[in-house]
Every structure is written in C-alpha cells, then in structure tokens.
C-alpha atoms as a PDB file:
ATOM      1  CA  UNK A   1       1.707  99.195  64.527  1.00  0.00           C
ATOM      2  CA  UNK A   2       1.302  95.646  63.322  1.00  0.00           C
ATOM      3  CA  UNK A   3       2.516  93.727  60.568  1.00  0.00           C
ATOM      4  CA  UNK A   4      -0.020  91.393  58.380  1.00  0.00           C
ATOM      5  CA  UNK A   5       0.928  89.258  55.496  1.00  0.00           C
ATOM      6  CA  UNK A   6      -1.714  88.136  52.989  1.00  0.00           C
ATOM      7  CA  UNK A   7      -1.130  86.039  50.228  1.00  0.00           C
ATOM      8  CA  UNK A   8      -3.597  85.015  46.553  1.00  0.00           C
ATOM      9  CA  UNK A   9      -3.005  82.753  44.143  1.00  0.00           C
ATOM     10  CA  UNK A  10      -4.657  84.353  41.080  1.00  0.00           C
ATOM     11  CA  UNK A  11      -7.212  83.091  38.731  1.00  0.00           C
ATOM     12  CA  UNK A  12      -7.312  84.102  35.040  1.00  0.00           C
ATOM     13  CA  UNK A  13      -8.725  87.144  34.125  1.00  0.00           C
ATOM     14  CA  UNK A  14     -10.440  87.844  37.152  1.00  0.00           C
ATOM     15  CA  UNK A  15      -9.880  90.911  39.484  1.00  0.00           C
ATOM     16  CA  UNK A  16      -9.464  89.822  42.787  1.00  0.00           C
ATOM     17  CA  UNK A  17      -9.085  91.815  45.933  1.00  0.00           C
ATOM     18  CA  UNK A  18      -6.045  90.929  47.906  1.00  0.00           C
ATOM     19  CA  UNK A  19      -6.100  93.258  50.655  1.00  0.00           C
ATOM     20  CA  UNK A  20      -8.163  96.214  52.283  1.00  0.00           C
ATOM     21  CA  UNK A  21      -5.984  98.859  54.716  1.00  0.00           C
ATOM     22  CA  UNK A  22      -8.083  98.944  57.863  1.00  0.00           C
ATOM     23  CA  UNK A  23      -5.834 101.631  58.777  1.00  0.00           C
ATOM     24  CA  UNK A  24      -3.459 103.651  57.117  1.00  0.00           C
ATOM     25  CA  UNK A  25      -0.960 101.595  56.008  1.00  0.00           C
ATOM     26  CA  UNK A  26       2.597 100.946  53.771  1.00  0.00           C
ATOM     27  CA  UNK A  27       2.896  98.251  52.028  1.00  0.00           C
ATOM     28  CA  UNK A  28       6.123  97.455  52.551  1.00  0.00           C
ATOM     29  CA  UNK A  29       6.965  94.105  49.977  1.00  0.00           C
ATOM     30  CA  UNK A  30       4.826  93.203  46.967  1.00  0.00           C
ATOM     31  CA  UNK A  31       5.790  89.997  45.236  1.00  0.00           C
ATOM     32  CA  UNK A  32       4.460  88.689  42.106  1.00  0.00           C
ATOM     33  CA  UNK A  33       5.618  85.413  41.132  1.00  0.00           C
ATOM     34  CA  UNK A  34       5.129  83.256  37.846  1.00  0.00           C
ATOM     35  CA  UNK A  35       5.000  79.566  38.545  1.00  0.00           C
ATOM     36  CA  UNK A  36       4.758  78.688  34.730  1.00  0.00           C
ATOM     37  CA  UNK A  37       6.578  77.854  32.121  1.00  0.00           C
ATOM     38  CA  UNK A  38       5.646  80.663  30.031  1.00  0.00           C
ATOM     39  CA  UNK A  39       5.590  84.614  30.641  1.00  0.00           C
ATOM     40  CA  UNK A  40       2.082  85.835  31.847  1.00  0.00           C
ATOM     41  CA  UNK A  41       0.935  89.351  32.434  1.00  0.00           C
ATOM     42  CA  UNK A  42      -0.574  91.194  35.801  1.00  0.00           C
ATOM     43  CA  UNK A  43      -2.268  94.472  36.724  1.00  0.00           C
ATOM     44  CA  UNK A  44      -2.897  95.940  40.772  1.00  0.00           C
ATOM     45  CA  UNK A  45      -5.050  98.828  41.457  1.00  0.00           C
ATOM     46  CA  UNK A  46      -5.334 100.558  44.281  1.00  0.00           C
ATOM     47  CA  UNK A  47      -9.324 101.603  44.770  1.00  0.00           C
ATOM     48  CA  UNK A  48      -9.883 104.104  47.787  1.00  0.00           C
ATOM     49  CA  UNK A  49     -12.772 103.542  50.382  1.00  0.00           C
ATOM     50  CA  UNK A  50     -13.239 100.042  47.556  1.00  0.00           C
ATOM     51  CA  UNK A  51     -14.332 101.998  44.356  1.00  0.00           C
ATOM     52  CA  UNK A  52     -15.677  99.856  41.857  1.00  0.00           C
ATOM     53  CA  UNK A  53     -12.761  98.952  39.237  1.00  0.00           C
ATOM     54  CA  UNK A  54     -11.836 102.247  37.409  1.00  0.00           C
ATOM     55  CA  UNK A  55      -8.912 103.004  34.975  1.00  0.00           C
ATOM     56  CA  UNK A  56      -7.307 105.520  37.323  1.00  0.00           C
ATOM     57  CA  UNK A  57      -6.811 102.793  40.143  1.00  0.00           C
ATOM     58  CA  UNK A  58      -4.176 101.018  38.456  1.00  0.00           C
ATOM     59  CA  UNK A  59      -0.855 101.279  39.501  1.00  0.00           C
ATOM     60  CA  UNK A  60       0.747  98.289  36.820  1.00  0.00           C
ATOM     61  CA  UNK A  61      -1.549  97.197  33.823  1.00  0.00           C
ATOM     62  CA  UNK A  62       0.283  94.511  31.751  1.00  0.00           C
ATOM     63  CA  UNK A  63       3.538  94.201  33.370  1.00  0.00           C
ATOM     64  CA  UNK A  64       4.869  91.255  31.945  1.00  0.00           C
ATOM     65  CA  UNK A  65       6.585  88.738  34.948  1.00  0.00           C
ATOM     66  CA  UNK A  66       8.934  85.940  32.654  1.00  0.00           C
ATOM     67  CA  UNK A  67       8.608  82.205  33.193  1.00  0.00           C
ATOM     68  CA  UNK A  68       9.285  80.800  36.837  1.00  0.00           C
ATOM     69  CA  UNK A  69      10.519  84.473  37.582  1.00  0.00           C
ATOM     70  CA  UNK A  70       9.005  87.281  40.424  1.00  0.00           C
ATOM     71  CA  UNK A  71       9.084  90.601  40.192  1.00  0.00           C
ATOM     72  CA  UNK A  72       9.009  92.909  43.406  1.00  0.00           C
ATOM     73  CA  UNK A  73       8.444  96.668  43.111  1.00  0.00           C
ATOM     74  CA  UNK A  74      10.965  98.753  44.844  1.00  0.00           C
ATOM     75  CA  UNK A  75       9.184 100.824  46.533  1.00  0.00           C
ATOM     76  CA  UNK A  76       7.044 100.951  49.557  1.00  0.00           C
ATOM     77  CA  UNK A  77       3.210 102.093  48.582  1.00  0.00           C
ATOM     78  CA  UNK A  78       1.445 104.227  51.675  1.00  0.00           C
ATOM     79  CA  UNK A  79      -2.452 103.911  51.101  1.00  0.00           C
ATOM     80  CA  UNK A  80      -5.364 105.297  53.435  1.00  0.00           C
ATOM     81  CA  UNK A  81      -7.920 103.214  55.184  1.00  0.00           C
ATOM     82  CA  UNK A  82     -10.189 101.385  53.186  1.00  0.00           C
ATOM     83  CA  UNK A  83      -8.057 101.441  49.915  1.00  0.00           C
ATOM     84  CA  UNK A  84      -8.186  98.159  48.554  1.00  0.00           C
ATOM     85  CA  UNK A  85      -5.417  96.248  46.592  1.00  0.00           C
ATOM     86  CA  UNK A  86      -6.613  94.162  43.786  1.00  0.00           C
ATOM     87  CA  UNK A  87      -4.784  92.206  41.045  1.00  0.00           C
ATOM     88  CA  UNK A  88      -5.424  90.365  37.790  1.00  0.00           C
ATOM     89  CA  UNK A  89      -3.584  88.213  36.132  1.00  0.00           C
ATOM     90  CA  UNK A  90      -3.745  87.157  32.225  1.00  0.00           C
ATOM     91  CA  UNK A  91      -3.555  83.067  33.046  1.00  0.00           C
ATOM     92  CA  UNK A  92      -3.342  80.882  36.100  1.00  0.00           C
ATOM     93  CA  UNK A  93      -0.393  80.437  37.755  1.00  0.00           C
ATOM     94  CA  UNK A  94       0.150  84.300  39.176  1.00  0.00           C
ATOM     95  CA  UNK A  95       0.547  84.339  42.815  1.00  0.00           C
ATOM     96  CA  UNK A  96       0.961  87.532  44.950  1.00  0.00           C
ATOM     97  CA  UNK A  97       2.372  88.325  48.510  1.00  0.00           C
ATOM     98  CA  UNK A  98       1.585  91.216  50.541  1.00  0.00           C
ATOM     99  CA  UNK A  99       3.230  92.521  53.441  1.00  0.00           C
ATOM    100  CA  UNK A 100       1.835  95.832  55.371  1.00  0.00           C
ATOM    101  CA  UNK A 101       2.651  97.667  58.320  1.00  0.00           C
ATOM    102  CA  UNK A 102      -0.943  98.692  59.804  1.00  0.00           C
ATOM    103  CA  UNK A 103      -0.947 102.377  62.160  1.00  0.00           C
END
C-alpha cells in the first residue's frame, strides 16, 4: 500500500480532474479550502474507468465553503481503479488536497 498526495488549485468554472485511482483506493482526507474573501461554491464527482462528466458522478454539487474557511468531509471515500476525482469550483481561489491510500 502506498500513500500519494495530490493537490489543484482550481480555476473558475472549469472541471478539472484531480486524481485517477490506479488501484483501488480510499481516499482518506479531502480538503477544500477558500482563500477569498467571499464564500464560493464547489462540486467533485467521482467518474468510474473516466466517464465523461455525467449528473450521477457527483458526490457534492454547490456546497458552499465560507470566506478564508475549508471544509473536509468526514468520511473516507473507497473508489475502484480508474475512477477519477474531479472538481469545479464557481470562482478562483478554490484549492483542493487529496490524500489516498493506493492497494
């Protein structure tokens, strides 16, 4: 097992993959943190084997992170190989932090 970190600072409106399992793997922290001054909005998906974007991928759609705040999930999220995290964000200033556990 092996541990990998990967890290995104988002840009507006634009779906951007943050990580793909190689493996089966947990993710075991999610952080989304709001640099700005204001609240901004975020959505992740999870897309098996990298399906193009589909409504039924999304774990979060509009969760709302305050100003200069972070919000972590409190749960770990087990995907299969080739699922893909991505994540949106409604304005710049959205950064995200992955950390999985890789079998």
């Amino acid at each position: 097992m092996s541990r990998t970190i990967h890290q995104a600072d988002l840009a507006a409106t634009t779906l951007t993959d943050i990580y793909t399992a190689p493996t089966e793997a947990n993710i075991m922290h999610l952080s989304v943190c709001n640099h700005t001054g204001g609240a901004l909005t975020f959505r992740l998906a999870l897309a098996p084997n990298g399906e193009a974007d589909n409504a039924k991928h999304y774990i979060l759609y509009g969760k709302s992170v305050p100003a200069t705040d972070t919000y972590q999930p409190p749960y770990t999220l087990p995907v299969p190989a080739q699922t893909v995290l991505r994540a949106y964000a409604s304005a710049v200033g959205i950064s995200i932090t992955v950390i999985a556990d890789e079998t």
